[in-house]
C-alpha atoms as a PDB file:
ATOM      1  CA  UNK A   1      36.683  18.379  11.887  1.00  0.00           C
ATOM      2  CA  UNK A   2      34.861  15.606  13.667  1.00  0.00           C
ATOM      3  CA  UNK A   3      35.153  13.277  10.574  1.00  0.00           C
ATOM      4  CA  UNK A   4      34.931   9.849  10.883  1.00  0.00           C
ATOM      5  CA  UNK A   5      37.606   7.384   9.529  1.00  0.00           C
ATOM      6  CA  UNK A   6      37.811   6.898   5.603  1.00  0.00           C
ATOM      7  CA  UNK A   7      38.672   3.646   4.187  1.00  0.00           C
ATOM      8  CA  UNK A   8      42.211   5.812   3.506  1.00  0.00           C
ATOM      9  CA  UNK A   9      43.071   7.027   7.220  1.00  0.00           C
ATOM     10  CA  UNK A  10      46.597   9.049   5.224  1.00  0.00           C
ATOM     11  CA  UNK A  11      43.900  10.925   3.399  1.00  0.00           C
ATOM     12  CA  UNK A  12      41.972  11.903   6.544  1.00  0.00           C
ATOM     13  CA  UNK A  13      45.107  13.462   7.992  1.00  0.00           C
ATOM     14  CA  UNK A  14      46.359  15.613   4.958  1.00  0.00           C
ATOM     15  CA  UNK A  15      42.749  16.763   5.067  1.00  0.00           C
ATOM     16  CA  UNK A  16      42.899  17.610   8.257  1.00  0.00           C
ATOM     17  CA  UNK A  17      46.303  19.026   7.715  1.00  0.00           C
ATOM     18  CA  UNK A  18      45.208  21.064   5.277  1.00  0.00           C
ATOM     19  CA  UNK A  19      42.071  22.224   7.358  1.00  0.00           C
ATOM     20  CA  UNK A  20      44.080  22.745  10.815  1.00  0.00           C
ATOM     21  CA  UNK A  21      46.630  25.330   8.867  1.00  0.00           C
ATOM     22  CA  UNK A  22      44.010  27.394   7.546  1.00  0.00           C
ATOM     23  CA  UNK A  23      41.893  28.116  10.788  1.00  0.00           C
ATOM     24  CA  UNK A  24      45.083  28.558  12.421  1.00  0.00           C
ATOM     25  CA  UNK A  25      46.293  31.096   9.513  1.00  0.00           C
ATOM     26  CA  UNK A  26      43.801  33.037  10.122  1.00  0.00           C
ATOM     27  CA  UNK A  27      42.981  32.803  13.808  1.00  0.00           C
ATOM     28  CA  UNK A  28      41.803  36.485  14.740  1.00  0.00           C
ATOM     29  CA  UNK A  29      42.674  36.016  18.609  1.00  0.00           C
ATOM     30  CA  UNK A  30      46.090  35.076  17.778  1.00  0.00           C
ATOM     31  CA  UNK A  31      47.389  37.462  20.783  1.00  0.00           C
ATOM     32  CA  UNK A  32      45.115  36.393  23.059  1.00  0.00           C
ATOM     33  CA  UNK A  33      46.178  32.740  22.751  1.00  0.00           C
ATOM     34  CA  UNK A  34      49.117  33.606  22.405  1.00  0.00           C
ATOM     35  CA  UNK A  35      49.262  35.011  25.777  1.00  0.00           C
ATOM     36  CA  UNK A  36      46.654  32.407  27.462  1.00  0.00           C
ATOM     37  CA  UNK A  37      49.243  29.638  26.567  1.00  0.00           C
ATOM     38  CA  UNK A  38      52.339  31.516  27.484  1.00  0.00           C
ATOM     39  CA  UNK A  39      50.648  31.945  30.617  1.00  0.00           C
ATOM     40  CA  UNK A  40      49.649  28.004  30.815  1.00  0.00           C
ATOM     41  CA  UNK A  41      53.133  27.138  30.120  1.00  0.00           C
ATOM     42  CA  UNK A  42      54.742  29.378  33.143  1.00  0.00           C
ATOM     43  CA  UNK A  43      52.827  28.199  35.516  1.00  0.00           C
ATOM     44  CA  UNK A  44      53.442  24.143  34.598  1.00  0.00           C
ATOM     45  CA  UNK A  45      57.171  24.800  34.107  1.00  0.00           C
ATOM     46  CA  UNK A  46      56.992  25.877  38.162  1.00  0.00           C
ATOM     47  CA  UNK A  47      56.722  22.309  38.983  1.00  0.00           C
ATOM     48  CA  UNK A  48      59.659  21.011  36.872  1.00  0.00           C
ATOM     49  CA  UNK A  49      63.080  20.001  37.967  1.00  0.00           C
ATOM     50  CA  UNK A  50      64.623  20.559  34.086  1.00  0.00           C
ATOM     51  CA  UNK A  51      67.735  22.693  33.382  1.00  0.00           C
ATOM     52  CA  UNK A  52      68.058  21.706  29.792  1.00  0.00           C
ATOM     53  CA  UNK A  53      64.882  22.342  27.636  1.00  0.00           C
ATOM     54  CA  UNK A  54      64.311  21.591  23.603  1.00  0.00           C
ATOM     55  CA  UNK A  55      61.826  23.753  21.972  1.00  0.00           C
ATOM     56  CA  UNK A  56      61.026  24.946  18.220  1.00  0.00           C
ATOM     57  CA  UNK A  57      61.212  28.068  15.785  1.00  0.00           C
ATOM     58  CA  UNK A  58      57.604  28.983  15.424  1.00  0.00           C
ATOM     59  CA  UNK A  59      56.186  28.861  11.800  1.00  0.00           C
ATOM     60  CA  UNK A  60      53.202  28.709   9.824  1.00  0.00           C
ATOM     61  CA  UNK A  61      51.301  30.691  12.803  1.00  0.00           C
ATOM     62  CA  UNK A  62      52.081  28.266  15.415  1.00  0.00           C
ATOM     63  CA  UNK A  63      52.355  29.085  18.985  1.00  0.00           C
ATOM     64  CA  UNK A  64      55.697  30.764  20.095  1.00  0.00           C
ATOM     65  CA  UNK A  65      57.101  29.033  23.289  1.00  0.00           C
ATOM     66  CA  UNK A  66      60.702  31.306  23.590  1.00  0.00           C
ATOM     67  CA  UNK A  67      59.119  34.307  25.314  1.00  0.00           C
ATOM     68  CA  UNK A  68      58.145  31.790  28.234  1.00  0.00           C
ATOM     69  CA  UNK A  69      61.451  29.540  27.967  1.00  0.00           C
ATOM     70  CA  UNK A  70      63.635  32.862  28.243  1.00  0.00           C
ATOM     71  CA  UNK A  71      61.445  33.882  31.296  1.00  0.00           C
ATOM     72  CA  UNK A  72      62.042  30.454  32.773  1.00  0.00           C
ATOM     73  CA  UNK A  73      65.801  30.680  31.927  1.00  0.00           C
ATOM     74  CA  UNK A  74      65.789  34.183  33.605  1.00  0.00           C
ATOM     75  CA  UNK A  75      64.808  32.925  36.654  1.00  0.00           C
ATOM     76  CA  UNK A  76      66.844  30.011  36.852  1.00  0.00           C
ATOM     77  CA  UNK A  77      69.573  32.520  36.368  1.00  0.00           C
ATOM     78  CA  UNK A  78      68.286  34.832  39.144  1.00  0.00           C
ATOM     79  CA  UNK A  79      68.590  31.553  40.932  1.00  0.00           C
ATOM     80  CA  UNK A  80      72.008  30.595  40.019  1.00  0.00           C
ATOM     81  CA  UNK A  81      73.039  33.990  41.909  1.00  0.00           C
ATOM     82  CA  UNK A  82      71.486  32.782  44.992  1.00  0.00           C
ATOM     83  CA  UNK A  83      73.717  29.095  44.387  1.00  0.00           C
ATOM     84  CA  UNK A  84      70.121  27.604  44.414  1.00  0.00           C
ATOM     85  CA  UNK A  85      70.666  25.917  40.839  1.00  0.00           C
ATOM     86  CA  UNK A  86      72.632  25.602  37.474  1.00  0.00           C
ATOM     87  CA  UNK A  87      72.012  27.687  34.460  1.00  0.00           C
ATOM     88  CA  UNK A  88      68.801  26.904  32.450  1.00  0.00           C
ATOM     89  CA  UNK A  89      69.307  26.340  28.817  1.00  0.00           C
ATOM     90  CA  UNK A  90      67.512  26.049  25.963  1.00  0.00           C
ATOM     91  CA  UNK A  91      67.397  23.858  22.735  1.00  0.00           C
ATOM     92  CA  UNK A  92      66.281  24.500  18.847  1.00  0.00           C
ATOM     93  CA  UNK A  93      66.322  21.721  16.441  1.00  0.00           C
ATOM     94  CA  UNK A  94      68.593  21.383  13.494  1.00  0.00           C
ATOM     95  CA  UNK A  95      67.434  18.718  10.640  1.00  0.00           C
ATOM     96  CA  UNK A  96      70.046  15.951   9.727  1.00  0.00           C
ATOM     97  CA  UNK A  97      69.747  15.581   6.684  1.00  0.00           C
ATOM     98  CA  UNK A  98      70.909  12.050   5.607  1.00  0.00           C
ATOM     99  CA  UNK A  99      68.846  10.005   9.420  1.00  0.00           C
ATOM    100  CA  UNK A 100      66.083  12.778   8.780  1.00  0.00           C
ATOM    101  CA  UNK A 101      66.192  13.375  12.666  1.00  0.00           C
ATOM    102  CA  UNK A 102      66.521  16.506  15.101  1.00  0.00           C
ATOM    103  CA  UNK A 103      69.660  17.134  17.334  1.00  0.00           C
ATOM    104  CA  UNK A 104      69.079  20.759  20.015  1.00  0.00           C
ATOM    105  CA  UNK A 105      71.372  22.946  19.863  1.00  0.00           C
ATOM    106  CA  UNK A 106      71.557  26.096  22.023  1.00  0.00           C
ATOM    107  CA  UNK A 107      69.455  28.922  21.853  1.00  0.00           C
ATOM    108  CA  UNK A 108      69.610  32.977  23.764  1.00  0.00           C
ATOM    109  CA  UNK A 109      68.424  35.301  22.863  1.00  0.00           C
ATOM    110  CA  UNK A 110      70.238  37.570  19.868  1.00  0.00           C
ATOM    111  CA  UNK A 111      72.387  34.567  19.030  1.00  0.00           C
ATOM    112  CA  UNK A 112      73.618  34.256  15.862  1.00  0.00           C
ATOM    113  CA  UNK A 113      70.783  32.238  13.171  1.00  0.00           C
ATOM    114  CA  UNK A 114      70.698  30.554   9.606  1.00  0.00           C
ATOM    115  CA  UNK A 115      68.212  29.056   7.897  1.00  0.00           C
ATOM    116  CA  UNK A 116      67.784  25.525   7.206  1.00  0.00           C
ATOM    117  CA  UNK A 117      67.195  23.364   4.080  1.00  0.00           C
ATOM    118  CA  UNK A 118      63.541  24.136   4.636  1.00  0.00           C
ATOM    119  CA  UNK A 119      64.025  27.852   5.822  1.00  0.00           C
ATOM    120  CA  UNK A 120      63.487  27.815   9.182  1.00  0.00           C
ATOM    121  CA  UNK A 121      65.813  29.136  11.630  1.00  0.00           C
ATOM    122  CA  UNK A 122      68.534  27.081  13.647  1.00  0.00           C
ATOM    123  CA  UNK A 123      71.002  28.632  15.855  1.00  0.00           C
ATOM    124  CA  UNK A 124      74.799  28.649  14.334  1.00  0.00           C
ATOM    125  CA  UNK A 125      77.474  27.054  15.371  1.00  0.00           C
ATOM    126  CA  UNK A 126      76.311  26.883  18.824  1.00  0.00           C
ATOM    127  CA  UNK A 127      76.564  23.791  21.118  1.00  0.00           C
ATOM    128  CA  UNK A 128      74.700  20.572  21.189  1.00  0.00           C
ATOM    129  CA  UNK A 129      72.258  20.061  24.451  1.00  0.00           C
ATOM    130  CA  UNK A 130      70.843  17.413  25.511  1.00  0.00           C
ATOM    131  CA  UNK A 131      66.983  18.139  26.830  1.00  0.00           C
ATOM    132  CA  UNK A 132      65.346  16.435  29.552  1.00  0.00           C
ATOM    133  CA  UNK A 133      61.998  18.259  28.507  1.00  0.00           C
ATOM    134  CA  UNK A 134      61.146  18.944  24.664  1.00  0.00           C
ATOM    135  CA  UNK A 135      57.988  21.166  23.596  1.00  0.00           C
ATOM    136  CA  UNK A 136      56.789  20.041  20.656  1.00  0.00           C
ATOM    137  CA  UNK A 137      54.414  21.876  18.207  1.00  0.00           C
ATOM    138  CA  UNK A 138      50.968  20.426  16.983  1.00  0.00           C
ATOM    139  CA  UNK A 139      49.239  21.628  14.387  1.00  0.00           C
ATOM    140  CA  UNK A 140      46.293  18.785  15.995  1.00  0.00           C
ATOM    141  CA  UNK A 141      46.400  16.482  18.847  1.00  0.00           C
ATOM    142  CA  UNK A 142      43.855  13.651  19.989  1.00  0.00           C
ATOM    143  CA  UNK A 143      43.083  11.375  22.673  1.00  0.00           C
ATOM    144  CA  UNK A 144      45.893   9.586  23.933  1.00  0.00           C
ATOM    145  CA  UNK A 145      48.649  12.079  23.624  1.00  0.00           C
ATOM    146  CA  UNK A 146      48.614  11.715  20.093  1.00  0.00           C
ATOM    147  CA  UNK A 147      49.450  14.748  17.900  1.00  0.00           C
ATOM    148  CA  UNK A 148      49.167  15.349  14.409  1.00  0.00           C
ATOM    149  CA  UNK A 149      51.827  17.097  12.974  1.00  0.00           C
ATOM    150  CA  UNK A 150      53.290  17.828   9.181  1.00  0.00           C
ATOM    151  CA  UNK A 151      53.603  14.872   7.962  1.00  0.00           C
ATOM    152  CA  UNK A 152      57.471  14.540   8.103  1.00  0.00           C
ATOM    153  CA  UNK A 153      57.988  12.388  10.943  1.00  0.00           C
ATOM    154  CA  UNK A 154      61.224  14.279  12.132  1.00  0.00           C
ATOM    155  CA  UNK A 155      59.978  13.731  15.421  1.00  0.00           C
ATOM    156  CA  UNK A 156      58.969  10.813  15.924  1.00  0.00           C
ATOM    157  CA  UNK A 157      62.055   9.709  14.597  1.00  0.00           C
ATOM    158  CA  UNK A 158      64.112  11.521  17.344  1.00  0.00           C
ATOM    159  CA  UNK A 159      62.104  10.352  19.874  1.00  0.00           C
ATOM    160  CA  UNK A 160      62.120   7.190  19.277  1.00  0.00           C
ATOM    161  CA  UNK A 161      66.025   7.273  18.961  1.00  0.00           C
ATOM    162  CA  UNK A 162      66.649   9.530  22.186  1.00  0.00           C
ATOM    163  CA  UNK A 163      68.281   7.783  25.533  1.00  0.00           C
ATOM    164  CA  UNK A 164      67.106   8.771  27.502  1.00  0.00           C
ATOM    165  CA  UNK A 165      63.777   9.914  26.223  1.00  0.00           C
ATOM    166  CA  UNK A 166      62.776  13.395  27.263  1.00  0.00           C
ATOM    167  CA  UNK A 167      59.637  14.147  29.082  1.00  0.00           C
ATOM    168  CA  UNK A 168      57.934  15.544  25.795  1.00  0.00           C
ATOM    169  CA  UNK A 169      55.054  18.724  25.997  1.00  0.00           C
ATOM    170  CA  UNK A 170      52.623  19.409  22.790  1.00  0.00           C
ATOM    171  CA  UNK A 171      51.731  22.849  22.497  1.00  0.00           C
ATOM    172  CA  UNK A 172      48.507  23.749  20.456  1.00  0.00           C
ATOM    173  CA  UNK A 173      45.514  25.779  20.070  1.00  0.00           C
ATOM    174  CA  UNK A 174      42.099  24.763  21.626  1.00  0.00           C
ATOM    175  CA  UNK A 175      41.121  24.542  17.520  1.00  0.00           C
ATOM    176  CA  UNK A 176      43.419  21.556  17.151  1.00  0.00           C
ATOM    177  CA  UNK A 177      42.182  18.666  19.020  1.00  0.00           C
ATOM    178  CA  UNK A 178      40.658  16.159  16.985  1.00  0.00           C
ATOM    179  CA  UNK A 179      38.654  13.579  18.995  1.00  0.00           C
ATOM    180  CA  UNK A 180      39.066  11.003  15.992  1.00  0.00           C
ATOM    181  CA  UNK A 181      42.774  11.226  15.903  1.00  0.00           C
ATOM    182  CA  UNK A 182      44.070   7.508  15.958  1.00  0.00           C
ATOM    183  CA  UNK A 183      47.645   6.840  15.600  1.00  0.00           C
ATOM    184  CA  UNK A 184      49.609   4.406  13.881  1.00  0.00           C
ATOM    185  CA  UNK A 185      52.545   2.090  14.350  1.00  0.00           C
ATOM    186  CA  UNK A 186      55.106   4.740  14.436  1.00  0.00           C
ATOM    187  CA  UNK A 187      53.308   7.231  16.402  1.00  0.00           C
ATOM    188  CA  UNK A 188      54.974   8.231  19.783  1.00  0.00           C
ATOM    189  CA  UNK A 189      52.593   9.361  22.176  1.00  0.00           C
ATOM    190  CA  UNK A 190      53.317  12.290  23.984  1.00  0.00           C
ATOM    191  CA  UNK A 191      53.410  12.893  27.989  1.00  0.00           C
ATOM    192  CA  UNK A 192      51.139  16.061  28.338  1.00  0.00           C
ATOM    193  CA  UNK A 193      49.613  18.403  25.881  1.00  0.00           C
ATOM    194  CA  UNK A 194      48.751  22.203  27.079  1.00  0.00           C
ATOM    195  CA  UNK A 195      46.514  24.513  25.183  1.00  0.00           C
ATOM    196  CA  UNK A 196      45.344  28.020  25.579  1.00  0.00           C
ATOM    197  CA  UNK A 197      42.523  26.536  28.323  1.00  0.00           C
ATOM    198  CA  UNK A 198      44.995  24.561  30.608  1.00  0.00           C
ATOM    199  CA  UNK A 199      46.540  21.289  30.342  1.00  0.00           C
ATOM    200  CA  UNK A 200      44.362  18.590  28.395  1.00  0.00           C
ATOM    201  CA  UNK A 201      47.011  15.449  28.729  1.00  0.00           C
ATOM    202  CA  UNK A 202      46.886  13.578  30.740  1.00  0.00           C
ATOM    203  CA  UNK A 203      43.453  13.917  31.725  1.00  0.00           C
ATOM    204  CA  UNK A 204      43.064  15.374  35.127  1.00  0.00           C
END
């Protein structure tokens, strides 16, 4: 996917769009990277001082981030007992649909779920959080910080509306970074990216 820039960069990116989705599709190591970046995402969540963290419903074969978040809320609830901190909580997006942005709102385990105008699950009538750290899914990501996602722009949108802005976290396969990604105007760079090898923003 090392293609070099068309006259037509929008073309580029649905091709590699459309190129990401499939090798991800039918990754045949899914469980191992699954659990090499669940793994990667423990250990740099040791370091942080958040209580309130966004995340996403994984589709389309991305990576699934809740089995780490509801570890990390576990032990800030372990904590709690000891009086050494709050309760942790946890964010899922839910579309607006007339500003086309994302607002978090709270996420356990077994709590109660509907789908959205574009199917995806989005917890019910459950609060609105605020996140000081949002994981954000890539289906590619490039030098920079720069992530390619579906096209829709929901999240650069939010981010660019958020105050505060949260510290923002891509999460991707090794098979997504593109080293001709280049953004444009509206692209928000993000603060770190981790993959199934470690983290890869910013450069160590």
């Amino acid at each position: 996917m090392n293609n070099k820039s068309p006259a037509d960069p929008k073309a580029l990116k649905a091709r590699w769009r459309k190129q990401l989705l499939e090798a991800r599709l039918r990754l045949e190591d899914r469980l191992a990277r699954n659990d090499a970046l669940q793994r990667v995402m423990r250990v740099w969540l040791v370091e942080r001082p958040d209580e309130v963290i966004g995340a996403y419903w994984p589709i389309k074969g991305e990576f699934d981030p809740l089995p780490a978040l509801f570890r990390w809320q576990e032990a800030g609830m372990e904590a709690d007992a000891l009086g050494a901190s709050r309760r942790r909580k946890i964010g899922l997006p839910v579309i607006n649909k007339v500003t086309k942005t994302l607002t978090f709102h709270r996420w356990y385990p077994g709590c109660p779920m509907e789908e959205d105008a574009y199917g995806i699950p989005k917890p019910k009538d459950t609060e609105i959080i605020e996140p000081t750290l949002l994981f954000v899914p890539c289906l590619g990501y490039g030098p920079g910080g720069y992530r390619l996602g579906y096209g829709g722009g929901f999240y650069d949108r939010t981010l660019n509306e958020l105050k505060p802005k949260p510290f923002t976290v891509g999460l991707s396969y090794t098979l997504g970074f593109l080293p001709d990604l280049e953004p444009e105007p509206h692209d928000v760079p993000l603060d770190a990216i981790l993959n199934d090898n470690g983290v890869v923003w910013p450069l160590p």
